[in-house]
PDB file of N, CA and C in Angstrom:
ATOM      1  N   UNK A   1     -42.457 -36.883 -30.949  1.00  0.00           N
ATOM      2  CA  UNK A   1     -41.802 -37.073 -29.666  1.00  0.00           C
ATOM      3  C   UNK A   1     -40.346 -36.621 -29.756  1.00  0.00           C
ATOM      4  N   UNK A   2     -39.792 -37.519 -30.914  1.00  0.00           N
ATOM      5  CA  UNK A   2     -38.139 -36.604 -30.811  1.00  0.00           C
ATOM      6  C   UNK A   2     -37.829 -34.718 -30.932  1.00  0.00           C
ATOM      7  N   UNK A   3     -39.004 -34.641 -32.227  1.00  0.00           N
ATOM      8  CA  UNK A   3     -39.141 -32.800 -31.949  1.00  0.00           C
ATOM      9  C   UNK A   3     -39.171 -32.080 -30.206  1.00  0.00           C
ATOM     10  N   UNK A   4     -40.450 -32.977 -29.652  1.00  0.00           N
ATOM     11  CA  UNK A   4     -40.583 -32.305 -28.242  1.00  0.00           C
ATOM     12  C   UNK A   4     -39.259 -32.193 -27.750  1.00  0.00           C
ATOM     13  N   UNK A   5     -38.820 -33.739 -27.636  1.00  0.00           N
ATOM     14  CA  UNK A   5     -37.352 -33.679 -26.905  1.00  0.00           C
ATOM     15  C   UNK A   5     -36.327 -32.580 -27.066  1.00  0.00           C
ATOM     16  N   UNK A   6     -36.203 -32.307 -28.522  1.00  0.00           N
ATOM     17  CA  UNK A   6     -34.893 -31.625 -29.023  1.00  0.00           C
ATOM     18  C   UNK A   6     -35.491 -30.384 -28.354  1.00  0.00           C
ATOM     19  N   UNK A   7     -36.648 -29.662 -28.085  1.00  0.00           N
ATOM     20  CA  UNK A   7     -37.227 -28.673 -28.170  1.00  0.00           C
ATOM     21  C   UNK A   7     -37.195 -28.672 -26.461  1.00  0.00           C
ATOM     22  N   UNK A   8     -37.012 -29.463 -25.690  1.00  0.00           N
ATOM     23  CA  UNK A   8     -37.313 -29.431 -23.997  1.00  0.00           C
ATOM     24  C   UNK A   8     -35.938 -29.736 -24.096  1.00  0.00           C
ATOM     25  N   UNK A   9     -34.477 -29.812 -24.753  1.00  0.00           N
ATOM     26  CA  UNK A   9     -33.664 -29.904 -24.210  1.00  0.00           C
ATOM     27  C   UNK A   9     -32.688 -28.482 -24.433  1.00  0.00           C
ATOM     28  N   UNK A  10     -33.227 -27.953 -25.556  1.00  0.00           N
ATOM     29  CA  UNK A  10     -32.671 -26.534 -26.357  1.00  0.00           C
ATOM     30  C   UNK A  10     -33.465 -25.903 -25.165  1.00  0.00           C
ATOM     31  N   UNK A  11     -34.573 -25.555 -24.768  1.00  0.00           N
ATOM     32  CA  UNK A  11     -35.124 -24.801 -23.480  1.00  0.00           C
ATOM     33  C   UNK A  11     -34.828 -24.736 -22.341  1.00  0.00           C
ATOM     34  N   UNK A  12     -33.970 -25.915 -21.998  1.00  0.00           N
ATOM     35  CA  UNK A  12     -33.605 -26.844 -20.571  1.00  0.00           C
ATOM     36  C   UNK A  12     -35.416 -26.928 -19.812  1.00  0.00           C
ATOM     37  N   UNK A  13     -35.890 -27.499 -20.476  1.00  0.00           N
ATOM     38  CA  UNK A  13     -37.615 -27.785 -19.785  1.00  0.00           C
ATOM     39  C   UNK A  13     -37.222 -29.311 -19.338  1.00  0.00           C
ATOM     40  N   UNK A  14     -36.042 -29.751 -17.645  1.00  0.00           N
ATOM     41  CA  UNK A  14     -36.086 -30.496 -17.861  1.00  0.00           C
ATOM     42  C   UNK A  14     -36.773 -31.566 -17.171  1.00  0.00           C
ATOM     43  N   UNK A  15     -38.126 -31.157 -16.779  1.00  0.00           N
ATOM     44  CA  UNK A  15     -39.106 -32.391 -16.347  1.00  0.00           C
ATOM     45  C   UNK A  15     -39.514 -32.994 -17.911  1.00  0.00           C
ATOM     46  N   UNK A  16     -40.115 -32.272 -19.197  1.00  0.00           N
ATOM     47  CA  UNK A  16     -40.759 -32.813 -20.410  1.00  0.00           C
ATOM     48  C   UNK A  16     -39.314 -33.825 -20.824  1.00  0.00           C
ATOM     49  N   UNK A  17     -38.334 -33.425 -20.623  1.00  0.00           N
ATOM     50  CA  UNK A  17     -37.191 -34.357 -21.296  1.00  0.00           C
ATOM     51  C   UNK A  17     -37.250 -35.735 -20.224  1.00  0.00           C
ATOM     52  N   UNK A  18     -37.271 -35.280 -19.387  1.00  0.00           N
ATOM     53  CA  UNK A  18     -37.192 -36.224 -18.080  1.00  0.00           C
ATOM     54  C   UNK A  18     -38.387 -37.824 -18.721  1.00  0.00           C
ATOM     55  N   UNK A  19     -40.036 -36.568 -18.669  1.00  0.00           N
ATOM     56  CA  UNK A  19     -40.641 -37.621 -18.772  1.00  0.00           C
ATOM     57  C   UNK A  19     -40.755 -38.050 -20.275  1.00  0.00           C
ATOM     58  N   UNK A  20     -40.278 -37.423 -21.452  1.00  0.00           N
ATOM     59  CA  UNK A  20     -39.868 -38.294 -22.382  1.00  0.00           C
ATOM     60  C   UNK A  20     -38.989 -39.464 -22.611  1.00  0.00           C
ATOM     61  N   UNK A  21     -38.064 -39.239 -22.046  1.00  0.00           N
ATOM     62  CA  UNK A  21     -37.543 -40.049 -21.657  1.00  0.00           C
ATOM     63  C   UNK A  21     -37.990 -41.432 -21.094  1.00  0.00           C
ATOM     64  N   UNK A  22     -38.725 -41.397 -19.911  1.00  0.00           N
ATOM     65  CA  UNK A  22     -39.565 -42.130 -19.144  1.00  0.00           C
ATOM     66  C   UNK A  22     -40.594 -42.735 -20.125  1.00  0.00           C
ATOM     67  N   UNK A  23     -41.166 -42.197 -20.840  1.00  0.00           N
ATOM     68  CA  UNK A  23     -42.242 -43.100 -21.777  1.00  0.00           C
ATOM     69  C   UNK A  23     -41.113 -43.811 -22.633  1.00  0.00           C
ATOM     70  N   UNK A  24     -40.536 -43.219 -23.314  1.00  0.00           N
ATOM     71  CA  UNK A  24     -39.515 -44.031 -24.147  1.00  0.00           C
ATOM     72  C   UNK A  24     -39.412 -45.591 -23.758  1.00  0.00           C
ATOM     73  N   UNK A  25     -38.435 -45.465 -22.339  1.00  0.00           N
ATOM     74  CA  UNK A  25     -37.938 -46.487 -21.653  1.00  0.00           C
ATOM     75  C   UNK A  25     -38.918 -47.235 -20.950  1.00  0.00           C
ATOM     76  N   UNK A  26     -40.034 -46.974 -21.023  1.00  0.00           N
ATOM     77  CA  UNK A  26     -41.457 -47.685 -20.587  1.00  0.00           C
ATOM     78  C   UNK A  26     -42.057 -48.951 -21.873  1.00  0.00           C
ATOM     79  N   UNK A  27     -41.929 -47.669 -23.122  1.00  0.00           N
ATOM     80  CA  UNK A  27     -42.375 -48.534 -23.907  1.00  0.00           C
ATOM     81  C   UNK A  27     -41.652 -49.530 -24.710  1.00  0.00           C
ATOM     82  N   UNK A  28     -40.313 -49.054 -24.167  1.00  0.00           N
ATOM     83  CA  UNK A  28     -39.076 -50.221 -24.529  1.00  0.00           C
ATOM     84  C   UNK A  28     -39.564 -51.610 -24.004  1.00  0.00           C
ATOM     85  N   UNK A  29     -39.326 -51.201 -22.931  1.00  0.00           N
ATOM     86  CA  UNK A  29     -39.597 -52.342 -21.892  1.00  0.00           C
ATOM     87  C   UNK A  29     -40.754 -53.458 -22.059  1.00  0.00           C
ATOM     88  N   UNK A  30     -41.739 -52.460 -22.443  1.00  0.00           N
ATOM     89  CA  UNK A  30     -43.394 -53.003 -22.747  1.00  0.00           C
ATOM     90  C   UNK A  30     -42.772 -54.318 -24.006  1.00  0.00           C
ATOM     91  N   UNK A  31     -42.728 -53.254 -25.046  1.00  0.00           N
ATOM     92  CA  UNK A  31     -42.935 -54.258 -26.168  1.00  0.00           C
ATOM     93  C   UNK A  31     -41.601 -55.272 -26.353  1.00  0.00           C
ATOM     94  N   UNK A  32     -40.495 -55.165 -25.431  1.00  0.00           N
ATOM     95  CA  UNK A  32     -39.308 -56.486 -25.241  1.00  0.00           C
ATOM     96  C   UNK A  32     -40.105 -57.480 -24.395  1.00  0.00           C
ATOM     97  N   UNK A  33     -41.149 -56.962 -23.282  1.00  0.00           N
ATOM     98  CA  UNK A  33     -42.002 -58.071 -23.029  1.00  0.00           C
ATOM     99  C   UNK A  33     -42.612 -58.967 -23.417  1.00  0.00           C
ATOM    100  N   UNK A  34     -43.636 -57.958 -24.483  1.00  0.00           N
ATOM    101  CA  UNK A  34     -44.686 -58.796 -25.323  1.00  0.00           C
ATOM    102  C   UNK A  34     -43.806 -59.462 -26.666  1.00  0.00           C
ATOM    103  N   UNK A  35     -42.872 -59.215 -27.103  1.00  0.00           N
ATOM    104  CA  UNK A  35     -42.068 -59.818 -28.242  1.00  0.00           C
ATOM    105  C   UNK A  35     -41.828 -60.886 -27.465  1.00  0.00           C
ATOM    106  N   UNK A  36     -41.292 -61.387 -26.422  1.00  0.00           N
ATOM    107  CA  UNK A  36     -41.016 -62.286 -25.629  1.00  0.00           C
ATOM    108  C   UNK A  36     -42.364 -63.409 -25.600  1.00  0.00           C
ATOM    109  N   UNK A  37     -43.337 -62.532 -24.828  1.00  0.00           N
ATOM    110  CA  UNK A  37     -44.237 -63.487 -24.603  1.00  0.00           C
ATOM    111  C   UNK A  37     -44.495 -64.124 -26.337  1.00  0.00           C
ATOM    112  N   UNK A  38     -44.721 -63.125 -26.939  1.00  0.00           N
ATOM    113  CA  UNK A  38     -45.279 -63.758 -28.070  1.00  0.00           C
ATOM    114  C   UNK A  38     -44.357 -65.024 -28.869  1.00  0.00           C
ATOM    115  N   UNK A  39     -43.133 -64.846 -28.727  1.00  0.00           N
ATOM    116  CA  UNK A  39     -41.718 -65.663 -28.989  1.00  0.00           C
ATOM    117  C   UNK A  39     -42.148 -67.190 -28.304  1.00  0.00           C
ATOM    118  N   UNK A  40     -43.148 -66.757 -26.953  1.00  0.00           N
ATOM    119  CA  UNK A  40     -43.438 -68.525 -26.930  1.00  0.00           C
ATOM    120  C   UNK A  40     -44.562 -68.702 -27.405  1.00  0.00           C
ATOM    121  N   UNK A  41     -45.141 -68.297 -27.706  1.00  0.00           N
ATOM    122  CA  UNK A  41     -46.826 -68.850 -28.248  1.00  0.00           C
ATOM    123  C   UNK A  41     -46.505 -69.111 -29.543  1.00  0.00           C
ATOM    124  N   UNK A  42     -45.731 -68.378 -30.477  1.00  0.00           N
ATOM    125  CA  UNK A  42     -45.652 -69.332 -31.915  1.00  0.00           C
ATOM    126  C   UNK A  42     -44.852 -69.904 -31.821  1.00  0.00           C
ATOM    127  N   UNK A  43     -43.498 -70.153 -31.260  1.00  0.00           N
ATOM    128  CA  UNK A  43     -42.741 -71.284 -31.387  1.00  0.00           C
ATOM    129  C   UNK A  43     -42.768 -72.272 -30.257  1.00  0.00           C
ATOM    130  N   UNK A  44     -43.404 -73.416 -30.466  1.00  0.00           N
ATOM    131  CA  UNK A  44     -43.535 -74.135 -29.339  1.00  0.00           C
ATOM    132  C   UNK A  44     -42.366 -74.507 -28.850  1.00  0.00           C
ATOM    133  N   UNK A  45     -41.424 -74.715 -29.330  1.00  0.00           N
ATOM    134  CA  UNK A  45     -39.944 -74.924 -29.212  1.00  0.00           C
ATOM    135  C   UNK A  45     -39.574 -74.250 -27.563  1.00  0.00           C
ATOM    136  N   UNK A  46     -40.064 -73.060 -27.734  1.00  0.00           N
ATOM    137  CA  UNK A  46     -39.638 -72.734 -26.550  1.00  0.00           C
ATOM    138  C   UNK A  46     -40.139 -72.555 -25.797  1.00  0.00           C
ATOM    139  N   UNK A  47     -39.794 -73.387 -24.604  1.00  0.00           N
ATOM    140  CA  UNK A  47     -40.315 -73.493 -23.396  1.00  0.00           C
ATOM    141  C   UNK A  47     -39.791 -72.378 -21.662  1.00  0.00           C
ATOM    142  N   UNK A  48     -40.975 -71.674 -21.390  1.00  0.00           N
ATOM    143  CA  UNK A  48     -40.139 -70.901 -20.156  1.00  0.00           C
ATOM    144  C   UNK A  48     -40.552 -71.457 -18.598  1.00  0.00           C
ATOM    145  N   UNK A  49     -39.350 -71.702 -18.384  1.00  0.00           N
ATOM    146  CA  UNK A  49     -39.414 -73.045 -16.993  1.00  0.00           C
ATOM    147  C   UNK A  49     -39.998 -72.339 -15.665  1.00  0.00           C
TER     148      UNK A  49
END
C-alpha cells in the first residue's frame, strides 16, 4: 500500500492516492473502534454509560 501511494503520488494519479488514503483512515477508525469495544469486555472496570 505505501509503494502504491509513493507511486500514485510521483504520477499525480490523484484518485488511487485519494482512495488510499480513504482505506487508511477507514481502517484507522475501524480498529480504534474495536480496541475500544474490546477495552470493555476484558476489563470489567470499565463501564460505558
Amino acid at each position: 500500500l505505501g509503494l502504491l501511494m509513493v507511486e500514485g503520488i510521483t504520477q499525480a494519479d490523484y484518485p488511487l492516492v485519494q482512495g488510499a488514503f480513504l482505506l487508511i483512515a477507514v481502517l484507522t477508525v475501524l480498529g480504534t473502534f474495536a480496541a475500544d469495544l474490546l477495552y470493555g469486555l476484558l476489563d470489567p472496570r470499565i463501564v460505558y454509560r
